[in-house]
Protein backbone atom coordinates (compact mmCIF):
# COMPACT_ATOMS: atom_id res chain seq x y z
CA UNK A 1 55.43 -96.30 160.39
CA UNK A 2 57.94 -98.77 161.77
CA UNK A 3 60.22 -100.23 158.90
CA UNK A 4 60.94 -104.25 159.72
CA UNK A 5 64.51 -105.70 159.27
CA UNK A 6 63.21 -107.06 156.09
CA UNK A 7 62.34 -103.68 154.78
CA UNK A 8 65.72 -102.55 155.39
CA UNK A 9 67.84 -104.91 154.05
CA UNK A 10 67.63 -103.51 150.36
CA UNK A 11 68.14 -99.78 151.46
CA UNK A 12 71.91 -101.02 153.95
CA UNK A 13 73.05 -103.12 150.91
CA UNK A 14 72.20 -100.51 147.62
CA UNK A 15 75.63 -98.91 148.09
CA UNK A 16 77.36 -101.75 147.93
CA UNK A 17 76.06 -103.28 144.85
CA UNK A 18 77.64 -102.99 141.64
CA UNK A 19 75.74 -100.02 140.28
CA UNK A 20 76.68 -98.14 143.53
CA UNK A 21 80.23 -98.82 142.64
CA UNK A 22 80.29 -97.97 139.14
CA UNK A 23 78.68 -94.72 139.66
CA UNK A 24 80.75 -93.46 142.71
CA UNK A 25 83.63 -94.19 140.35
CA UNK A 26 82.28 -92.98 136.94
CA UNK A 27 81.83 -89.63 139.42
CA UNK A 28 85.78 -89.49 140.43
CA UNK A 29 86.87 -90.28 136.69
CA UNK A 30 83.58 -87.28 135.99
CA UNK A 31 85.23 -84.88 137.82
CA UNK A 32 88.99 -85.48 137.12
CA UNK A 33 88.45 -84.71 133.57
CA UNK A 34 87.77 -80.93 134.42
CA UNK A 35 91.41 -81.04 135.77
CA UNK A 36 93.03 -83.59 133.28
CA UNK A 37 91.40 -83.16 130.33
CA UNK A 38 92.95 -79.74 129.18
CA UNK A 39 96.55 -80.37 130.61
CA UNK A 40 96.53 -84.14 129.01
CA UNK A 41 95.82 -82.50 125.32
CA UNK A 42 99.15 -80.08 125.75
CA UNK A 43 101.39 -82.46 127.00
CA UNK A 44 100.00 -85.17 124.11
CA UNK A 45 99.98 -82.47 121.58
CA UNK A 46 103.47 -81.34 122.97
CA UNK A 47 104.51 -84.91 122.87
CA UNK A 48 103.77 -85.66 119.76
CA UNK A 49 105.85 -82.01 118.26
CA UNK A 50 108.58 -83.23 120.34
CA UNK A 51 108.87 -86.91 119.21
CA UNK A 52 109.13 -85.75 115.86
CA UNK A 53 111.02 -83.46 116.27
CA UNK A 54 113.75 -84.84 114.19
CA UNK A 55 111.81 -84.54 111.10
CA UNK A 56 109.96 -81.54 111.24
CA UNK A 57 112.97 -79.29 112.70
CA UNK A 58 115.37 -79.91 109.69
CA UNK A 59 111.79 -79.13 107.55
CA UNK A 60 111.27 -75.35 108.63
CA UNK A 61 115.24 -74.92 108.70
CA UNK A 62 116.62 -76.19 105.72
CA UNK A 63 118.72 -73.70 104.99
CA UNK A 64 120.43 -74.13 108.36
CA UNK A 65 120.28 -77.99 109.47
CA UNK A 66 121.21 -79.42 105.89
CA UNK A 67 123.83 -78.84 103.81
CA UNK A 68 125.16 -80.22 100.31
CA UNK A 69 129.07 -81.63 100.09
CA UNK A 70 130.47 -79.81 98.05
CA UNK A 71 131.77 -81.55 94.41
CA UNK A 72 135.51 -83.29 94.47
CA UNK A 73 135.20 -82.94 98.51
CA UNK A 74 135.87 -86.00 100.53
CA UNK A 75 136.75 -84.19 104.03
CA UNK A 76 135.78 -82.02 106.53
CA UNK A 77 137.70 -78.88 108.27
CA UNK A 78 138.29 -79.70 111.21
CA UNK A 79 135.83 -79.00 114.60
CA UNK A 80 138.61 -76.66 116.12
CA UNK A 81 138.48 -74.64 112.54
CA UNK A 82 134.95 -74.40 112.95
CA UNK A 83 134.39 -73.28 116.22
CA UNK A 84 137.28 -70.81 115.26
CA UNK A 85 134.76 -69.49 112.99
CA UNK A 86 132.19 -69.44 115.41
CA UNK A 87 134.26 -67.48 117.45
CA UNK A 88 135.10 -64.92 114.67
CA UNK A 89 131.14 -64.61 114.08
CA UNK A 90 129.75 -64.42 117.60
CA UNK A 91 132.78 -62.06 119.15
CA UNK A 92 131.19 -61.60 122.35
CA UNK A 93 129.82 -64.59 122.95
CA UNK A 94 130.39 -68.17 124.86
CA UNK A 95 130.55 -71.00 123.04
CA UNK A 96 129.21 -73.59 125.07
CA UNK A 97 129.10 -76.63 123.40
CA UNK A 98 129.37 -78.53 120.09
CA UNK A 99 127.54 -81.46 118.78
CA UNK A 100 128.84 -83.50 115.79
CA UNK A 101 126.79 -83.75 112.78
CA UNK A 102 123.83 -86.42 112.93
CA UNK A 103 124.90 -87.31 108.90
CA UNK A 104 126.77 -86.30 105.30
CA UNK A 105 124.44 -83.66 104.79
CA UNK A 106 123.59 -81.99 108.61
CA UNK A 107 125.22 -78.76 109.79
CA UNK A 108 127.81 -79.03 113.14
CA UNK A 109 125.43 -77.36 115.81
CA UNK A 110 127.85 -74.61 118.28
CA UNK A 111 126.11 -73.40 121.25
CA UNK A 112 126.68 -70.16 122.42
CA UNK A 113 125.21 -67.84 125.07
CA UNK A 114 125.20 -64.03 124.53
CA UNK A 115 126.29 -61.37 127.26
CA UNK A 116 122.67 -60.89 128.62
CA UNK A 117 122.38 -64.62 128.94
CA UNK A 118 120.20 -65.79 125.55
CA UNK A 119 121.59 -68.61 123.97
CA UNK A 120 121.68 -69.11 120.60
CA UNK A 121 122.57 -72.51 118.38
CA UNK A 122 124.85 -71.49 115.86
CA UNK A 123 125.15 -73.80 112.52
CA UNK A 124 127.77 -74.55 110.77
CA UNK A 125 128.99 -76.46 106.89
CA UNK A 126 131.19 -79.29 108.33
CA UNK A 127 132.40 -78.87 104.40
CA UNK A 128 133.60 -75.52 104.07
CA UNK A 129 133.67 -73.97 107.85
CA UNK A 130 131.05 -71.36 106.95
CA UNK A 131 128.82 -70.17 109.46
CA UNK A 132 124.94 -70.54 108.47
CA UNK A 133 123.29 -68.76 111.16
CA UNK A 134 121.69 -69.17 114.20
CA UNK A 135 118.80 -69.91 115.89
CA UNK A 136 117.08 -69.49 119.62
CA UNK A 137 116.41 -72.84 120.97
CA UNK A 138 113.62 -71.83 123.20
CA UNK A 139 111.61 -70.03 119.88
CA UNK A 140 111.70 -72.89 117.56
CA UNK A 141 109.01 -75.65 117.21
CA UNK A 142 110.31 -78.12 119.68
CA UNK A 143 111.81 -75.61 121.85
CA UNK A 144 107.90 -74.21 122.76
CA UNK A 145 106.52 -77.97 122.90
CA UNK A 146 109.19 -78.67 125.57
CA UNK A 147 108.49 -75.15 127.29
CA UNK A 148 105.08 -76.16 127.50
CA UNK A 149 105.35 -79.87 128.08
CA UNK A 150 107.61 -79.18 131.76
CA UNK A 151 105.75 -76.30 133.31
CA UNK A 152 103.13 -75.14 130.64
CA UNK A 153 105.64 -72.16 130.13
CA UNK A 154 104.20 -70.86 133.80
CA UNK A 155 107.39 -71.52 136.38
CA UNK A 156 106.56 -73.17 139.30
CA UNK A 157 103.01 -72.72 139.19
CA UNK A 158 102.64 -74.27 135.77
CA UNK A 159 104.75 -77.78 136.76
CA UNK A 160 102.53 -77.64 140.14
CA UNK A 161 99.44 -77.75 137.71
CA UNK A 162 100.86 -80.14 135.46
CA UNK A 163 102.07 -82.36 138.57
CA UNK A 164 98.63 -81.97 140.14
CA UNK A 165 97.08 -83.24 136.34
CA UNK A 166 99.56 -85.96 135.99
CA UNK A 167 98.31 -87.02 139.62
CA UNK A 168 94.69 -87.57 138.28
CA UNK A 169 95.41 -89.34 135.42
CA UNK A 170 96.58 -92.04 137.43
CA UNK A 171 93.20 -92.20 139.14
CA UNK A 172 91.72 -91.23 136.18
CA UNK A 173 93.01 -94.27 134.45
CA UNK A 174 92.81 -96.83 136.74
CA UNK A 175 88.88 -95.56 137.21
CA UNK A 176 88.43 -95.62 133.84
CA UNK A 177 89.42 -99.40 134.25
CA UNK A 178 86.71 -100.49 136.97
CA UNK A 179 84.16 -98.90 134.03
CA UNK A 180 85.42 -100.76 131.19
CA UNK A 181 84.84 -103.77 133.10
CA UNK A 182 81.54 -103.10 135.30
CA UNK A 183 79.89 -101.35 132.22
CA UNK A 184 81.01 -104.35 129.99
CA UNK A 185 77.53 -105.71 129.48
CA UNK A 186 75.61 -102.18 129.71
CA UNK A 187 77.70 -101.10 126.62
CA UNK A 188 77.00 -104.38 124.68
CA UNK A 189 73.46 -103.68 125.19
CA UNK A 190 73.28 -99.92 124.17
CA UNK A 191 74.90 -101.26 120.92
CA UNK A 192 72.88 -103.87 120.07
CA UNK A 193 69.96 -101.11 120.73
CA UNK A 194 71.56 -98.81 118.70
CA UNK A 195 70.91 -96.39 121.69
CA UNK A 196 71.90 -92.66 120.48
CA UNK A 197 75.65 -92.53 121.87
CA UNK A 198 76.46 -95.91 122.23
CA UNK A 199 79.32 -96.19 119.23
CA UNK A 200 81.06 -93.13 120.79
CA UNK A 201 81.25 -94.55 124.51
CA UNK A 202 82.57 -98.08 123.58
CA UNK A 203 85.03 -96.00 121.69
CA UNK A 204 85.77 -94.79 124.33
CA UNK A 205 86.29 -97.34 126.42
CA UNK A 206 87.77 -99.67 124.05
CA UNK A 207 90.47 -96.75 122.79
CA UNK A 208 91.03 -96.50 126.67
CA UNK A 209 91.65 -100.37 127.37
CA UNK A 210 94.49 -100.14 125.59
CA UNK A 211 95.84 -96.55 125.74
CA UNK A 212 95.56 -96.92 129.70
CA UNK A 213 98.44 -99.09 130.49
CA UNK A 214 100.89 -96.68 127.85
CA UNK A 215 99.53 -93.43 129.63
CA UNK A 216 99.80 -95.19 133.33
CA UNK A 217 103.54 -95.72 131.83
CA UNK A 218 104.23 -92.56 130.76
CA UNK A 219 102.46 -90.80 133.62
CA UNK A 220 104.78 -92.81 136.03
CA UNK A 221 107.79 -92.27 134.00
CA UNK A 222 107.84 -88.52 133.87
CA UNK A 223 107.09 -88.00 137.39
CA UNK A 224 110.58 -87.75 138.58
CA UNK A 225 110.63 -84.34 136.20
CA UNK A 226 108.11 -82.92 138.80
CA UNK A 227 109.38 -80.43 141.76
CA UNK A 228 106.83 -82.27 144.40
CA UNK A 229 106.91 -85.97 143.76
CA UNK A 230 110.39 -85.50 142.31
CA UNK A 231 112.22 -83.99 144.38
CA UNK A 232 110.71 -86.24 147.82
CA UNK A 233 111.85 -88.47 146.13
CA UNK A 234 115.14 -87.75 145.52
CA UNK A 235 115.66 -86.66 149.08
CA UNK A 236 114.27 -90.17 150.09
CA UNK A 237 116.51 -91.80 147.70
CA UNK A 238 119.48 -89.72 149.15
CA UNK A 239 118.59 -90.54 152.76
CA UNK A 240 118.54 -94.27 151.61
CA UNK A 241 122.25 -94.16 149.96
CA UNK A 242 120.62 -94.20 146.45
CA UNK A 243 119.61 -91.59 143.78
CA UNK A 244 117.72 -90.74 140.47
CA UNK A 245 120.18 -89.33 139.01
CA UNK A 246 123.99 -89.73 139.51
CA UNK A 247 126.93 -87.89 140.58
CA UNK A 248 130.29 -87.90 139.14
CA UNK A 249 133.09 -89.05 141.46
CA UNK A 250 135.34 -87.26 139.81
CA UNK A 251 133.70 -84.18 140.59
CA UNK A 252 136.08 -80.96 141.62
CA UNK A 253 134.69 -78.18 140.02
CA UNK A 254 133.17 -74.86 140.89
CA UNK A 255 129.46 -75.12 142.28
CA UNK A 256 127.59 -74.13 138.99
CA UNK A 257 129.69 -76.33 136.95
CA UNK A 258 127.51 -79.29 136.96
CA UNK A 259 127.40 -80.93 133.51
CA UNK A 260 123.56 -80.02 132.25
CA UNK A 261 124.60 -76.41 132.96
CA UNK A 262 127.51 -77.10 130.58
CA UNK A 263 124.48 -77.51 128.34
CA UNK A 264 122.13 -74.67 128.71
CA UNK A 265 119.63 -75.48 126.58
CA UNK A 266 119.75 -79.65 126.77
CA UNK A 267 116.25 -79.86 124.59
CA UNK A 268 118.81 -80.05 121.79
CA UNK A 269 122.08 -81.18 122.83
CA UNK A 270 121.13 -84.46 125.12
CA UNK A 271 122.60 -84.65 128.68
CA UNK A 272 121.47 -88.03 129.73
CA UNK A 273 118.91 -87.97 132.38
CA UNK A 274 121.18 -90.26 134.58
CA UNK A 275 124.25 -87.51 134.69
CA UNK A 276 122.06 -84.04 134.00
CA UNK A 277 122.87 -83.30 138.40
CA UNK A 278 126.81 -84.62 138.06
CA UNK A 279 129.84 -82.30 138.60
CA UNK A 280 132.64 -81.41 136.17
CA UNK A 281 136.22 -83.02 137.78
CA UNK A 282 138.89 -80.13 137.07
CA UNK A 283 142.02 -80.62 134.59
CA UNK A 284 145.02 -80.55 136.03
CA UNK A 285 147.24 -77.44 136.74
CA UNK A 286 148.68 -75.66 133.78
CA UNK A 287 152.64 -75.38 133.71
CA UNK A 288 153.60 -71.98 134.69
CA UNK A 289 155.44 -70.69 132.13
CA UNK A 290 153.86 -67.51 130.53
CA UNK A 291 151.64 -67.95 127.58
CA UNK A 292 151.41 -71.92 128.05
CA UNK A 293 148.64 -73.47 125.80
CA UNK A 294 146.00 -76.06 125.97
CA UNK A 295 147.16 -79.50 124.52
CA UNK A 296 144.04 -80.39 123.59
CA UNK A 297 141.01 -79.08 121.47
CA UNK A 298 137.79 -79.96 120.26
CA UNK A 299 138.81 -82.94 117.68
CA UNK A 300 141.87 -84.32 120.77
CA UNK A 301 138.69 -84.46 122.97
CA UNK A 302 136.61 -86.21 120.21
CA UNK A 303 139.63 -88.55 119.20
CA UNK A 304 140.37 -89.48 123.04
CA UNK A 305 136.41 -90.48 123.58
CA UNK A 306 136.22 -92.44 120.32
CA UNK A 307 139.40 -94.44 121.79
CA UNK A 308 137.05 -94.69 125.29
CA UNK A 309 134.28 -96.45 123.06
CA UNK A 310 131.67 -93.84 122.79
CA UNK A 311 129.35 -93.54 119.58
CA UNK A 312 129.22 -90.89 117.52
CA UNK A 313 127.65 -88.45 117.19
CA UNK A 314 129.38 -86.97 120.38
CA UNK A 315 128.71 -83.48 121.83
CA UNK A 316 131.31 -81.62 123.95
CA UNK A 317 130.82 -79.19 126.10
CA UNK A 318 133.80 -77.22 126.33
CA UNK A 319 135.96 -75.47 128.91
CA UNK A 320 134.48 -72.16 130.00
CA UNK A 321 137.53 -70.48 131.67
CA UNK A 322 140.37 -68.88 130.58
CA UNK A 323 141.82 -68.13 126.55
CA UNK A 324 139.83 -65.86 124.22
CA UNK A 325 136.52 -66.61 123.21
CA UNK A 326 135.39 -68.01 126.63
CA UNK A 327 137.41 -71.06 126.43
CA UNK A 328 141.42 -72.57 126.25
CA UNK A 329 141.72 -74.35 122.91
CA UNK A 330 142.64 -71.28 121.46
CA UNK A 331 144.82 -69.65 123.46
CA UNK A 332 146.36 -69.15 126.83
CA UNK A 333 145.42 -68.79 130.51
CA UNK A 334 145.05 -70.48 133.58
CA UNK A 335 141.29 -72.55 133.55
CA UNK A 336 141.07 -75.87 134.95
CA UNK A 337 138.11 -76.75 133.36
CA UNK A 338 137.84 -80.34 131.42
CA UNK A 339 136.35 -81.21 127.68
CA UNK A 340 133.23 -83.49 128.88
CA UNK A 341 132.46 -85.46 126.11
CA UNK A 342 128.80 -87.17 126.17
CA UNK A 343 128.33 -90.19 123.61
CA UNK A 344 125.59 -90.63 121.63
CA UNK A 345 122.55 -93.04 123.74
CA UNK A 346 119.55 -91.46 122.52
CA UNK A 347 118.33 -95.21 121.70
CA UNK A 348 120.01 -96.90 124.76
CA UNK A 349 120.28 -95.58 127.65
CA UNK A 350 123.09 -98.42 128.81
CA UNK A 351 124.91 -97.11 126.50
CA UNK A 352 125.37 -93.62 128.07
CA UNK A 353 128.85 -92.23 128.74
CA UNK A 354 130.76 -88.92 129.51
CA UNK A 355 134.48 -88.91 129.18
CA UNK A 356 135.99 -86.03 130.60
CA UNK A 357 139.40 -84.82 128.28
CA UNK A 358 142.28 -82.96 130.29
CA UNK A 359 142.99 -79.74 128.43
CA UNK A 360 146.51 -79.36 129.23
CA UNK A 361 147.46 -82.95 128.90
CA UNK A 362 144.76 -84.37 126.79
CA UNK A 363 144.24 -87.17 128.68
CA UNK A 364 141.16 -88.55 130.02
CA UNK A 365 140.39 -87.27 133.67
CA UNK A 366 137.65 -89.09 134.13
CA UNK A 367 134.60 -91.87 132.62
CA UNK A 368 131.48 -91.73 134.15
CA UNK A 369 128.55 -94.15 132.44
CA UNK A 370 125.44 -95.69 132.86
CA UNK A 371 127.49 -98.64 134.60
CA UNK A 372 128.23 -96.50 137.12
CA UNK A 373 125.03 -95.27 138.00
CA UNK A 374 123.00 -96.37 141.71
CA UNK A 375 120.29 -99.11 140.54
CA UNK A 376 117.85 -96.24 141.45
CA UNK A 377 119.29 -94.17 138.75
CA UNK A 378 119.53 -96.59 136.45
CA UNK A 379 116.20 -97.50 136.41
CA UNK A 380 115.01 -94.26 136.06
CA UNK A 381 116.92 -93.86 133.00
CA UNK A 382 115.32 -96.51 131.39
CA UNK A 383 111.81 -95.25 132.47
CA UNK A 384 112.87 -91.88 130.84
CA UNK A 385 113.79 -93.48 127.55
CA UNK A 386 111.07 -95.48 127.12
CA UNK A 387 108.43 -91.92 128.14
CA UNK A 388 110.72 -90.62 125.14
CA UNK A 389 109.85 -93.23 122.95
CA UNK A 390 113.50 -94.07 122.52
CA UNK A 391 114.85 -97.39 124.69
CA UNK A 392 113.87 -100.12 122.01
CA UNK A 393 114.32 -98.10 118.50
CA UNK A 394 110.99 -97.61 116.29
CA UNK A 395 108.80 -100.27 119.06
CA UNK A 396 108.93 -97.24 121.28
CA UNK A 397 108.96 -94.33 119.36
CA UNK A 398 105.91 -95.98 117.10
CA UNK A 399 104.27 -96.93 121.05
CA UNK A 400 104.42 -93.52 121.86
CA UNK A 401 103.42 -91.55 119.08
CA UNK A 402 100.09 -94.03 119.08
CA UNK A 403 99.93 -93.13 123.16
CA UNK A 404 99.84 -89.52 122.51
CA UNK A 405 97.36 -90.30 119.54
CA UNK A 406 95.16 -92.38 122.00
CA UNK A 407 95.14 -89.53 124.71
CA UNK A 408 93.58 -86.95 122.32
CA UNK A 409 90.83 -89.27 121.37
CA UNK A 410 90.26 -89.75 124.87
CA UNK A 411 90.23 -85.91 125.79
CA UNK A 412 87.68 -85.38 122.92
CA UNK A 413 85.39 -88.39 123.08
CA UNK A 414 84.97 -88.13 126.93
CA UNK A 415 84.29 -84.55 127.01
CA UNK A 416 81.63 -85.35 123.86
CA UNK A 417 79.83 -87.98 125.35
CA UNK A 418 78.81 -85.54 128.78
CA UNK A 419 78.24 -82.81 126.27
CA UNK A 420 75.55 -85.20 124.42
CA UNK A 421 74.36 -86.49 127.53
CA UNK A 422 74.32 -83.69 129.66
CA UNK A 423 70.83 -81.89 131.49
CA UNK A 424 69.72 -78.33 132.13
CA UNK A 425 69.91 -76.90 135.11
CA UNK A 426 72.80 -79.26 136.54
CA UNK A 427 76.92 -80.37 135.79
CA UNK A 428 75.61 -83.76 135.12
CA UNK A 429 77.66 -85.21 137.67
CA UNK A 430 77.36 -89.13 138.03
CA UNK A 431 75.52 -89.44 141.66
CA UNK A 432 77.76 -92.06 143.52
CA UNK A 433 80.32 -92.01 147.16
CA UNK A 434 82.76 -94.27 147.15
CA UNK A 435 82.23 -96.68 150.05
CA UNK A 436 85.49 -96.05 152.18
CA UNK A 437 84.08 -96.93 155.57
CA UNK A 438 82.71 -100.53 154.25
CA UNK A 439 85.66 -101.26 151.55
CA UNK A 440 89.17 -101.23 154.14
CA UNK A 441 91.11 -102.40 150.94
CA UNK A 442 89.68 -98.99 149.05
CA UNK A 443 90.47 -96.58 151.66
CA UNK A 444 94.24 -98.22 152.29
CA UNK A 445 94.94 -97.78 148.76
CA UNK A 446 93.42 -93.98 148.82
CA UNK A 447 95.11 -93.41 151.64
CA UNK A 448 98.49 -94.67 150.00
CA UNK A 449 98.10 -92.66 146.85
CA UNK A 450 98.12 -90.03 148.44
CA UNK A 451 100.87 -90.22 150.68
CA UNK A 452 102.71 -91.36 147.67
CA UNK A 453 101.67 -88.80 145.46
CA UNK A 454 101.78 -85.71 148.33
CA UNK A 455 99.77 -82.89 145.85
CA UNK A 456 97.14 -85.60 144.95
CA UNK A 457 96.80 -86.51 148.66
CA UNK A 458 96.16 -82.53 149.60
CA UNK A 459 93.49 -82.20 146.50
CA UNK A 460 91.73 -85.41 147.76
CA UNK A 461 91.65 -83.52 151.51
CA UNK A 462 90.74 -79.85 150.00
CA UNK A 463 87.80 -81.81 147.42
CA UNK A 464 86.34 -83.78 150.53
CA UNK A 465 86.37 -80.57 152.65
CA UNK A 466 84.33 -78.71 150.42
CA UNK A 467 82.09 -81.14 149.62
CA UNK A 468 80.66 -81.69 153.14
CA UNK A 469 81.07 -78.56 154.35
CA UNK A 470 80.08 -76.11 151.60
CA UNK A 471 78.44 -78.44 148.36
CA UNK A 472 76.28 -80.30 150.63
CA UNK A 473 75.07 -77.83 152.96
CA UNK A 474 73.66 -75.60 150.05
CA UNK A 475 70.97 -76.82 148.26
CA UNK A 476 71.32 -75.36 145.13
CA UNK A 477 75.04 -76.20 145.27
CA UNK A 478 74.46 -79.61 146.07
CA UNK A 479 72.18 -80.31 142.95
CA UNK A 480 74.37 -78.58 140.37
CA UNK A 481 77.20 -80.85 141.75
CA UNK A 482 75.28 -84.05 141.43
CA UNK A 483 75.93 -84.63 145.39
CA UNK A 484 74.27 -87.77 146.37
């Protein structure tokens, strides 16, 4: 039978209509949530341990973080008396760093890395000078959310995965956007019908409305953390006479004395985001007479930055060669390494600041701030704040904690609603191709994603291979899939 031009009109134009759209992308934001689903409920649940972390660390160690001041006692010993007693305690160890008390009634926290390289932060009564004990970092409550949150606790592999998640999210999200709108009216009327499942997918939607934009923030905020995206796009930056992060033009020091290796386990002890890559500068040479001593110690270096403007509460990470103990404020010997003094900017990242103390002369060597920072660095920093939930005080942290709320309704209401739905014999798949050879505007912005995002781009390739050479060339694959 011939078919007429009339005939065929309907048939050439189906794709195109709005119900071809909306399931071709109900079927990419379908199939993303295999990937995303699992990986966005760790790093929510993560996010949410690690927001609150503040509350619920000082919670399941009392006995360490908080302490009482002591009756008729108005003053504390001084820091250089307590890391003395640090030293005492930990014999063999290198103390690291120290960060100032947080209030009145929180322990000073020493870091210190054992001989076979496990740190341990080591608490101590500002009152008295009394060592509390210790804990690892990496085994406490935040320590395993942030383990988990960078690489899923799986190396390279893991922050590939979590890269490759964070990838499509984006496309989940801004999917899940052409469906609120196009299925606008079909939701209204499953409502008013009281059709079984309707409350649960204009949840759904509605709950993803407004979580979107947040999760499209965070999502693009954390990627510089990622070794694909981020570091391209570093070595784009560099190429371009710009960077993420900054680098300290001061900087003299020994190759593995950069400042967030000062600061081993930086979870706890903030390095900010901006100056985590920059180099130590070097103090000046020692005199050379025998047995010639630091100048300065811990509370010089705290008393010089406090003069420089920064905010308490301060940590200092403190000079790792030469004297007993790992470091010169004690005794003797012949290091050139500087006091580097970070200032407290947890809730402004403008504010952020390292001043770098001279041991021999106590002097500063060096400032190095968020002022100083390339304009790609700087906004960066403010993109990491705000994923932290930290930039504008409770706005943020209260935005995020609700973002990281929103995402697990999402990962459990989505996955419900195919489980409800869902046939024998087949995934369940929406049936739907996205119409890049009529839509130019579609397959530009595909095509830019994925050059943009390089492991999303390769997915896209290694999804679109299969499907037309294996899925739809088997029949029995091709109707478990859904292929259309």
């Amino acid at each position: 039978m011939t078919t007429t031009p009339q005939q065929a009109r309907p048939r050439a134009t189906r794709s195109t209509t709005g119900g071809g759209w909306f399931r071709a992308f109900w079927r990419w934001h379908f199939y993303a949530a295999f990937l995303v689903v699992p990986v966005l409920l760790v790093l929510s649940g993560t996010g949410l341990v690690y927001l609150l972390r503040f509350q619920l660390e000082p919670l399941l160690h009392a006995d360490l973080m908080k302490v009482d001041q002591p009756a008729g006692m108005d003053f504390t010993q001084p820091y250089d008396a307590q890391l003395a007693a640090v030293e005492r305690e930990y014999p063999d160890a290198t103390v690291m760093s120290m960060t100032e008390p947080s209030g009145p009634d929180r322990s000073t926290v020493f870091s210190v890395v054992h001989e076979d390289g496990s740190p341990r932060d080591v608490f101590v009564s500002p009152w008295g000078a009394e060592v509390l004990g210790d804990l690892n970092p990496d085994a406490t409550l935040s320590g395993y959310a942030v383990r988990l949150h960078a690489d899923l606790m799986a190396g390279t592999l893991g922050d590939r995965v979590t890269e490759l998640a964070a990838c499509w999210a984006i496309v989940m999200a801004l999917t899940g956007y052409v469906l609120f709108w196009k299925g606008r009216v079909a939701r209204r009327r499953r409502r008013q019908a009281r059709a079984p499942g309707a409350r649960l997918r204009s949840t759904h939607a509605l709950v993803g409305s407004v979580v979107g934009v947040g999760v499209l923030m965070l999502l693009v905020s954390g990627l510089p953390w990622t070794g694909v995206f981020g570091g391209k796009a570093q070595e784009l930056a560099t190429a371009g006479g710009s960077s993420l992060w900054s680098t300290d033009p001061g900087a003299a020091s020994n190759p593995t004395s950069r400042l967030d290796e000062s600061l081993p386990h930086s979870h706890a002890h903030e390095v900010p985001w901006g100056m985590g890559a920059s180099e130590v500068p070097r103090s000046g040479e020692p005199e050379q007479d025998a047995g010639h001593d630091s100048v300065a110690n811990v509370d010089t270096a705290i008393a010089v930055a406090d003069d420089a403007g920064l905010r308490h509460p301060m940590t200092v990470a403190l000079p790792t060669s030469g004297g007993a103990g790992g470091h010169g404020s004690h005794s003797g010997g012949g290091g050139t390494d500087v006091f580097s003094v970070i200032g407290y900017a947890f809730d402004a990242p403008t504010d952020e600041r390292t001043v770098h103390v001279d041991r021999w002369s106590g002097e500063v060597a060096s400032t190095y701030g968020f002022d100083d920072y390339p304009t790609l660095a700087r906004v960066v920093s403010h993109g990491i704040g705000l994923h932290e939930g930290r930039s504008l005080g409770l706005w943020s942290f209260w935005g995020a904690l609700l973002m990281c709320v929103g995402v697990v309704v999402l990962c459990v209401t989505g996955p419900l609603m195919w489980w409800r739905r869902r046939p024998s014999g087949s995934l369940g798949a929406p049936r739907g191709r996205m119409p890049l050879r009529g839509s130019p505007l579609l397959l530009t912005g595909l095509v830019a994603l994925g050059v943009l995002l390089p492991l999303f781009g390769l997915s896209v390739l290694v999804v679109l291979v299969l499907d037309h050479v294996v899925v739809r060339r088997v029949p029995a694959l091709a109707g478990w899939f859904g292929s259309a």
